[in-house]
Protein backbone atom coordinates (compact mmCIF):
# COMPACT_ATOMS: atom_id res chain seq x y z
CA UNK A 1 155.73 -68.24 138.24
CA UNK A 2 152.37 -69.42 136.68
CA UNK A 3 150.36 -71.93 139.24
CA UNK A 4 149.89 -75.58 138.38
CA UNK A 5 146.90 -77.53 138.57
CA UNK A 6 146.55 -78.32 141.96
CA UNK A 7 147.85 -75.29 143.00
CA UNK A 8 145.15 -73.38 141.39
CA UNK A 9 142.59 -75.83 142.87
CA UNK A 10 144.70 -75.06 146.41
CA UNK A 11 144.35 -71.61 146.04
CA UNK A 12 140.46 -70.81 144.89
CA UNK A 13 138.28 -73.79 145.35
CA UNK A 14 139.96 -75.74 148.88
CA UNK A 15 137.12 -74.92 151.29
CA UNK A 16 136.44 -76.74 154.38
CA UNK A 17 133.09 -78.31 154.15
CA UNK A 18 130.64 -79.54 156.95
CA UNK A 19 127.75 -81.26 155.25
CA UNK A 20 130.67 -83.89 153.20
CA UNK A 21 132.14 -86.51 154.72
CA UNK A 22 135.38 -85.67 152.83
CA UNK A 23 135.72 -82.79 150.10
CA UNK A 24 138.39 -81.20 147.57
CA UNK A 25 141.39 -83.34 147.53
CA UNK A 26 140.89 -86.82 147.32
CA UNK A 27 140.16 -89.16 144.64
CA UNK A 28 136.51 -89.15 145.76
CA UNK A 29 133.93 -86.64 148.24
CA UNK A 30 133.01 -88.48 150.06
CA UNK A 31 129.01 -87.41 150.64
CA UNK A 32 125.84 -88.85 152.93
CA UNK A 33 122.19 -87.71 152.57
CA UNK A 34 119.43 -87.92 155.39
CA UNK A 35 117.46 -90.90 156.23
CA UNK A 36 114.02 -90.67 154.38
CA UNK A 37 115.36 -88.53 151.66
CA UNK A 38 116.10 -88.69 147.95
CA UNK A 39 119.36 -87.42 146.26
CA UNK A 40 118.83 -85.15 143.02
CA UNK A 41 121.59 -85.13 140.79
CA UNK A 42 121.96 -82.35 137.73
CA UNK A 43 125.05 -81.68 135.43
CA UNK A 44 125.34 -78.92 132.85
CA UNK A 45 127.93 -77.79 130.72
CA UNK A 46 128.86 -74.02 129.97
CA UNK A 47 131.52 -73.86 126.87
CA UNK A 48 132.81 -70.49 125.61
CA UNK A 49 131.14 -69.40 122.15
CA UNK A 50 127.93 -71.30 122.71
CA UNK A 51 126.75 -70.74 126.27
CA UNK A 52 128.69 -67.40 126.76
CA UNK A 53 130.44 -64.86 125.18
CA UNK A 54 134.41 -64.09 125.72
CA UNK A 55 133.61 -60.82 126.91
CA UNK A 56 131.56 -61.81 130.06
CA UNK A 57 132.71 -60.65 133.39
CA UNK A 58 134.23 -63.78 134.68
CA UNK A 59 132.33 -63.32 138.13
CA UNK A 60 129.29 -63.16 136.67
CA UNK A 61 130.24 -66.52 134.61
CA UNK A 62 130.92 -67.67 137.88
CA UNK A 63 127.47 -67.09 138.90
CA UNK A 64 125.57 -68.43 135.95
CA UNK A 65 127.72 -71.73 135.86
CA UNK A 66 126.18 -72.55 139.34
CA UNK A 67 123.05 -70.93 138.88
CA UNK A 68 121.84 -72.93 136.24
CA UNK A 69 122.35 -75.83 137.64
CA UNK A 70 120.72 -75.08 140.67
CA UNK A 71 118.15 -74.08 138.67
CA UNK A 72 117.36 -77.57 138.00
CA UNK A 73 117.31 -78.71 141.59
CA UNK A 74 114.32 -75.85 142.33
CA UNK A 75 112.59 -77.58 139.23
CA UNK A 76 112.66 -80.96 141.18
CA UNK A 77 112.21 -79.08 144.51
CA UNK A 78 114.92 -79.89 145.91
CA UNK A 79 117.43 -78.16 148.63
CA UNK A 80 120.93 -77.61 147.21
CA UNK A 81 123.34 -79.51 149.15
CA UNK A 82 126.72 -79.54 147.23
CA UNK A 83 128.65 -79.66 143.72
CA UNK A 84 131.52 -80.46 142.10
CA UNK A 85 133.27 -78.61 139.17
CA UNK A 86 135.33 -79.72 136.50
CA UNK A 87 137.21 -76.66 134.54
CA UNK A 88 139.08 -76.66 131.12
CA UNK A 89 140.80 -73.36 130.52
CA UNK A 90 143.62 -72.76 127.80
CA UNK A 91 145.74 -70.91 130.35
CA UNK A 92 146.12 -70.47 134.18
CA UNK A 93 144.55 -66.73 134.50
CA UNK A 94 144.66 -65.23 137.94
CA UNK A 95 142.72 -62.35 136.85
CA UNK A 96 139.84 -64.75 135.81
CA UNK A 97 139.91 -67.21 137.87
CA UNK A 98 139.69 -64.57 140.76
CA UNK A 99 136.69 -63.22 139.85
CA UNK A 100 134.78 -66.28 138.46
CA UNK A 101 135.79 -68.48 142.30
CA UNK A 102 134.40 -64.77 143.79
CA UNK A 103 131.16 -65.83 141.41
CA UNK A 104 130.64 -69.18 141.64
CA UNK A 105 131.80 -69.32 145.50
CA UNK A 106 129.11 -66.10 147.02
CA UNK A 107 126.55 -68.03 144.70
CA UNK A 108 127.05 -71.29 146.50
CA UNK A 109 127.49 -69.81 149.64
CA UNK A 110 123.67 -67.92 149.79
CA UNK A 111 122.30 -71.81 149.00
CA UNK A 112 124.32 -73.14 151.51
CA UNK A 113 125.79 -75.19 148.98
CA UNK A 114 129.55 -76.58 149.38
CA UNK A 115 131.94 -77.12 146.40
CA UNK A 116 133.74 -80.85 147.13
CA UNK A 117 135.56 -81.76 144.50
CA UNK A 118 136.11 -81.67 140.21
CA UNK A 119 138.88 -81.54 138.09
CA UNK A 120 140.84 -79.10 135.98
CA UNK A 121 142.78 -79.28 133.05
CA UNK A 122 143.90 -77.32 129.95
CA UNK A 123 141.62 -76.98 126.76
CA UNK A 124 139.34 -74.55 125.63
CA UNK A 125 137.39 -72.61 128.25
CA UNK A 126 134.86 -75.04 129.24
CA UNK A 127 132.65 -75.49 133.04
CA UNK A 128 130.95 -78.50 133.59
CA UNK A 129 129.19 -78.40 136.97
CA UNK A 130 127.22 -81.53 138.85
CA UNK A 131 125.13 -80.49 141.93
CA UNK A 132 123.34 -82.27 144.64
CA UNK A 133 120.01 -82.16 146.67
CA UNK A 134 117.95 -83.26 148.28
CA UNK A 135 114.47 -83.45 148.37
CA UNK A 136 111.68 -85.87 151.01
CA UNK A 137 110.94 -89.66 149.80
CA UNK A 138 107.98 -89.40 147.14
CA UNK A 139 107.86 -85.49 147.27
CA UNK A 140 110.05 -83.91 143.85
CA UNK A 141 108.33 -82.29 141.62
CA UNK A 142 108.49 -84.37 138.50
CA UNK A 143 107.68 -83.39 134.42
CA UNK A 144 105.41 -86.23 134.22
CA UNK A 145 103.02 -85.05 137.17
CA UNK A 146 100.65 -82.81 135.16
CA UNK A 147 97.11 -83.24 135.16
CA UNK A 148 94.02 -81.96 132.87
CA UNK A 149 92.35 -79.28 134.09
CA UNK A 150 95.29 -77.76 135.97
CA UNK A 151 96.86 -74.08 135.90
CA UNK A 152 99.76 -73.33 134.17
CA UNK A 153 102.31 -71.10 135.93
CA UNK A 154 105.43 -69.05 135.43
CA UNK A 155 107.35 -67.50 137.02
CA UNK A 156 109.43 -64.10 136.86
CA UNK A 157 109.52 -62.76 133.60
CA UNK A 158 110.43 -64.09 129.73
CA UNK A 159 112.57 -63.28 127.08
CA UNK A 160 115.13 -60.66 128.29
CA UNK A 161 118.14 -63.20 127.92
CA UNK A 162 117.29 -62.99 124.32
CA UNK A 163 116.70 -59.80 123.73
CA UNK A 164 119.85 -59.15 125.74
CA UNK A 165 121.39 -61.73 122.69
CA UNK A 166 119.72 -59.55 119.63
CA UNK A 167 121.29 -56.63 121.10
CA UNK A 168 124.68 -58.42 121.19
CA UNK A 169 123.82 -59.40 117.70
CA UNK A 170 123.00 -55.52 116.35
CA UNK A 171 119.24 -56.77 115.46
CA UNK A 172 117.98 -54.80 118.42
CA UNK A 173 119.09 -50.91 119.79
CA UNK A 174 118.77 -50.41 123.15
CA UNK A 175 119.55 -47.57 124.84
CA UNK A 176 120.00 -46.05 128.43
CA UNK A 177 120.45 -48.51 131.06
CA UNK A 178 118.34 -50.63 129.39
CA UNK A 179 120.78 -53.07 127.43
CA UNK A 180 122.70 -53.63 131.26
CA UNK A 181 119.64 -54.91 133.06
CA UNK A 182 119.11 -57.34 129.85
CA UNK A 183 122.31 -58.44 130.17
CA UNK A 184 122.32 -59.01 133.79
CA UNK A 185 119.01 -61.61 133.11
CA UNK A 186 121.36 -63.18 130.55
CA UNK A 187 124.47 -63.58 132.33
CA UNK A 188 123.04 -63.56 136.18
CA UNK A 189 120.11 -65.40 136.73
CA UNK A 190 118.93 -66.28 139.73
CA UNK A 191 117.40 -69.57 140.29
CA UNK A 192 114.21 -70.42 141.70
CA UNK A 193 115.13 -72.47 144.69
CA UNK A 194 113.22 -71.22 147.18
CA UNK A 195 109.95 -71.27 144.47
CA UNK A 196 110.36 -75.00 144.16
CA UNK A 197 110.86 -75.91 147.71
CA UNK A 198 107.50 -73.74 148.47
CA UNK A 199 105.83 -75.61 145.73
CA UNK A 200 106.51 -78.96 147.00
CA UNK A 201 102.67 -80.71 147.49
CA UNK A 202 101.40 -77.50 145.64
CA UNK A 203 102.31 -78.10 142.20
CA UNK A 204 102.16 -81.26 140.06
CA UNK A 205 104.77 -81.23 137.48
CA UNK A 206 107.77 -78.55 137.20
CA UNK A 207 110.60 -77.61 134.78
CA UNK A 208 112.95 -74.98 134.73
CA UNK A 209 113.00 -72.66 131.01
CA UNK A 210 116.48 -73.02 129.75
CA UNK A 211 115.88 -74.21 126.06
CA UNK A 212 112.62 -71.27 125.72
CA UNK A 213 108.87 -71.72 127.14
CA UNK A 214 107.43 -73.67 124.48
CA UNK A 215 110.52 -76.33 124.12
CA UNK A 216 110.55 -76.97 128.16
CA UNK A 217 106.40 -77.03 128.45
CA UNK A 218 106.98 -79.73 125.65
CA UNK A 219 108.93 -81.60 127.76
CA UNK A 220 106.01 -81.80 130.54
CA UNK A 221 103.25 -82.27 128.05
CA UNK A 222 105.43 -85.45 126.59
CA UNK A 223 105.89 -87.24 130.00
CA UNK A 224 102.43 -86.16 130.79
CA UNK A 225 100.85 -87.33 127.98
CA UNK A 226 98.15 -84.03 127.58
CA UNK A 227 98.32 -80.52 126.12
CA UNK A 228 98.09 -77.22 127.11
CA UNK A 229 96.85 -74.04 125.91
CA UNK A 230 99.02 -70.77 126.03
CA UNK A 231 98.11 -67.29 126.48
CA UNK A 232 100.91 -65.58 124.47
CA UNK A 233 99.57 -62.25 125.51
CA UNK A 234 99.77 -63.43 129.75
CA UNK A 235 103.16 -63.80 129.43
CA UNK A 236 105.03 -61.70 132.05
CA UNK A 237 107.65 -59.48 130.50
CA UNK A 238 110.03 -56.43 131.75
CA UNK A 239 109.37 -52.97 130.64
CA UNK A 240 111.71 -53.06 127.86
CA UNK A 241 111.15 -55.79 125.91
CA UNK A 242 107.40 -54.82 126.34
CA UNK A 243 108.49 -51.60 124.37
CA UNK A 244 109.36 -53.67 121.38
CA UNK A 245 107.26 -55.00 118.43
CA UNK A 246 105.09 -57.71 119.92
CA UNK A 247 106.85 -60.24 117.32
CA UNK A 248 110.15 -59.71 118.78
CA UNK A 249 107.99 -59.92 121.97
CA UNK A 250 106.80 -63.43 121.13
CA UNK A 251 109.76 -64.68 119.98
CA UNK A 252 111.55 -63.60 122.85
CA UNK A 253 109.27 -65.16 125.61
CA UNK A 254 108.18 -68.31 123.50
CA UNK A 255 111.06 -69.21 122.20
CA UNK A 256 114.28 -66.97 123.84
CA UNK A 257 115.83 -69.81 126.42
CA UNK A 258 118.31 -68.45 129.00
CA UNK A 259 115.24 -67.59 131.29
CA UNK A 260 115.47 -70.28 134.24
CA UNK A 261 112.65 -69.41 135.15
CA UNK A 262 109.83 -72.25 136.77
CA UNK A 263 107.09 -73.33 134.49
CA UNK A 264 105.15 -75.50 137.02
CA UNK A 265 101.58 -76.58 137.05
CA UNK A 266 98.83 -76.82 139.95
CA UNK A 267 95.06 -77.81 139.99
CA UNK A 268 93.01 -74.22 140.29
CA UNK A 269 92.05 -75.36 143.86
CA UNK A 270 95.46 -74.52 144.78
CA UNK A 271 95.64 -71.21 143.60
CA UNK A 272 95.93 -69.56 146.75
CA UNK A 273 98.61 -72.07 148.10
CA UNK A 274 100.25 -70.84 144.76
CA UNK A 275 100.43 -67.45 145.56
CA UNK A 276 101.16 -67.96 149.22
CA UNK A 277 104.06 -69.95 147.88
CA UNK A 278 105.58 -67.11 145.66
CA UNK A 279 105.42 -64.43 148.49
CA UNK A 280 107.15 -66.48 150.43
CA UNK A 281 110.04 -66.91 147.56
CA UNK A 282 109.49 -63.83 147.19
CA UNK A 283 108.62 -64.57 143.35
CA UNK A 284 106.36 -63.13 141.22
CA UNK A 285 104.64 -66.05 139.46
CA UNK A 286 101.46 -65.27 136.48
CA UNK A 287 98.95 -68.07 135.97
CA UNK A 288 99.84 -68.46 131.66
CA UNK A 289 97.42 -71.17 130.81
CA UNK A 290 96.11 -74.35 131.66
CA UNK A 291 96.48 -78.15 130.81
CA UNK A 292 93.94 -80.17 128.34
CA UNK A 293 93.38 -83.78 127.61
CA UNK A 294 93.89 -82.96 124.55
CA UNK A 295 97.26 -84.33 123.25
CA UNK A 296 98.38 -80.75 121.56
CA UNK A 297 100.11 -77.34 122.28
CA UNK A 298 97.81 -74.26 121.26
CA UNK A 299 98.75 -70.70 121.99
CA UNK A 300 96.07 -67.80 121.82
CA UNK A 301 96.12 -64.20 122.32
CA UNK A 302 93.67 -62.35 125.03
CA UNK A 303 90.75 -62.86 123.18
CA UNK A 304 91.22 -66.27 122.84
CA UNK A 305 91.72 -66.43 118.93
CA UNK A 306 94.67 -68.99 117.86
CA UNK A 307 97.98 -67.67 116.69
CA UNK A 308 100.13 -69.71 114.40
CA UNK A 309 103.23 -71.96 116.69
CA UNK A 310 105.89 -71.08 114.36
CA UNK A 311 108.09 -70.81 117.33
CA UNK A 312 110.91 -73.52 117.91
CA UNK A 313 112.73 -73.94 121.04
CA UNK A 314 116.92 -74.22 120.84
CA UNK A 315 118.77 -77.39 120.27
CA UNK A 316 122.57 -77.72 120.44
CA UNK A 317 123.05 -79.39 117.55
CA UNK A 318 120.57 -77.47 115.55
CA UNK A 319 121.04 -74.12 116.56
């Protein structure tokens, strides 16, 4: 006999929880925050066909459907405290829903972070997940802290969630083990959380990539009101996609998305509390650029000459 709802619910996501008040099985968690800190809330959506193929391995969805959102509490610097998951599936699939709890749950568990409630229902597959943090009074790293004059950081490396996509596509031939550790950036990333916590009084603004370099940085320029020049040719990249023609290149770590990677900023008189920072995350982080009065985006190559932004950054409802 198929499970129901709440059986399902029962019999992978009922954990006993110790930072809630009250978790799974309510009407509401129930959910308290320390005295002289600030709650940071995130929600993203995952839906089958846009954010993932039908052929992922369901733990690795798992993984990514937690991952990105706790992507967004290392942008803010914040410490993952807990989530909640709401899941629309068109059938009850042991078989998936064994290896996507296995996923989401080991995720959760290395950043101490406790599932305490959601909903489920029937539709097509779809995971929206909300997550909580926490971060000190007056301390999260904001998009709209920027200043002129200071470094511009990423960190990791760019574009291999898209070039793991052009292979999927047939644009791109990879070959070897090449195409697997692609698609592991694409369908496992692994957020930055102990990067933003280390950054906290370091950097001055942060965002995580998720919509492609250019398209995020946008976002910090906007609220910042400045600019920011680019070296396209600093941009960190893995082995294979620096194999590739260096348009593909660009493309890929301008504009690819997927990345969740930190973009972050920091005056240069913090460059060594930068790098302190990322060996102790245990991140690789490259200095890409720096922040200008000037109200505009440019990108130039290593010797400083200007190359064209023809590059655009993904939009839902453009895409």
């Amino acid at each position: 006999m198929s499970l129901g709802e709440f059986d399902l619910i029962a019999k992978y996501f009922t954990r006993t929880v110790t930072r809630a008040a009250l978790g799974v099985g309510d009407d509401c968690a129930l959910f308290a925050t320390s005295p002289g800190m600030q709650l940071a809330v995130s929600s993203d959506m995952l839906v089958e066909g846009r954010h993932f193929l039908p052929t992922v391995d369901p733990e690795r969805l798992g993984h990514k459907a937690l991952a990105v959102n706790l992507s967004d509490l290392a942008a803010c610097g914040a410490k993952p405290l807990a989530f909640t998951l709401a899941l629309a599936m068109p059938r009850v699939d042991e078989r998936f829903l064994e290896g996507f709890a296995r996923g989401l749950l080991a995720l959760a568990d290395a950043h101490g972070c406790e599932l305490i409630g959601g909903d489920t229902t029937q539709g097509p597959l779809n995971l929206c997940i909300t997550v909580f943090g926490e971060v000190p009074q007056g301390q999260a790293l904001l998009r709209s802290g920027a200043q002129a004059g200071d470094d511009l950081y990423v960190s990791g490396t760019l574009g291999d969630a898209r070039l793991a996509l052009e292979a999927f596509r047939g644009t791109v031939a990879l070959v070897g083990d090449a195409f697997e550790r692609v698609r592991v950036a694409m369908e496992r990333p692994q957020p930055r959380v102990a990067l933003g916590l280390a950054l906290r009084g370091i950097a001055t603004s942060a965002i995580d990539v998720s919509d492609g370099l250019l398209g995020d940085l946008a976002h910090v320029l906007r609220r910042s009101a400045l600019g920011a020049e680019v070296n396209v040719d600093a941009l960190p990249r893995s082995a294979e996609l620096g194999a590739l023609p260096r348009a593909l290149q660009r493309t890929c770590t301008l504009a690819g998305g997927d990345d969740y990677e930190l973009v972050f900023t920091a005056p240069p008189a913090r460059a060594a509390q930068v790098e302190a920072a990322a060996r102790a995350a245990q991140v690789r982080v490259t200095r890409i650029g720096r922040v200008v009065a000037e109200g505009r985006l440019r990108l130039l190559d290593d010797v400083g000459a200007s190359v064209p932004n023809t590059f655009g950054s993904f939009d839902h409802f453009k895409a």
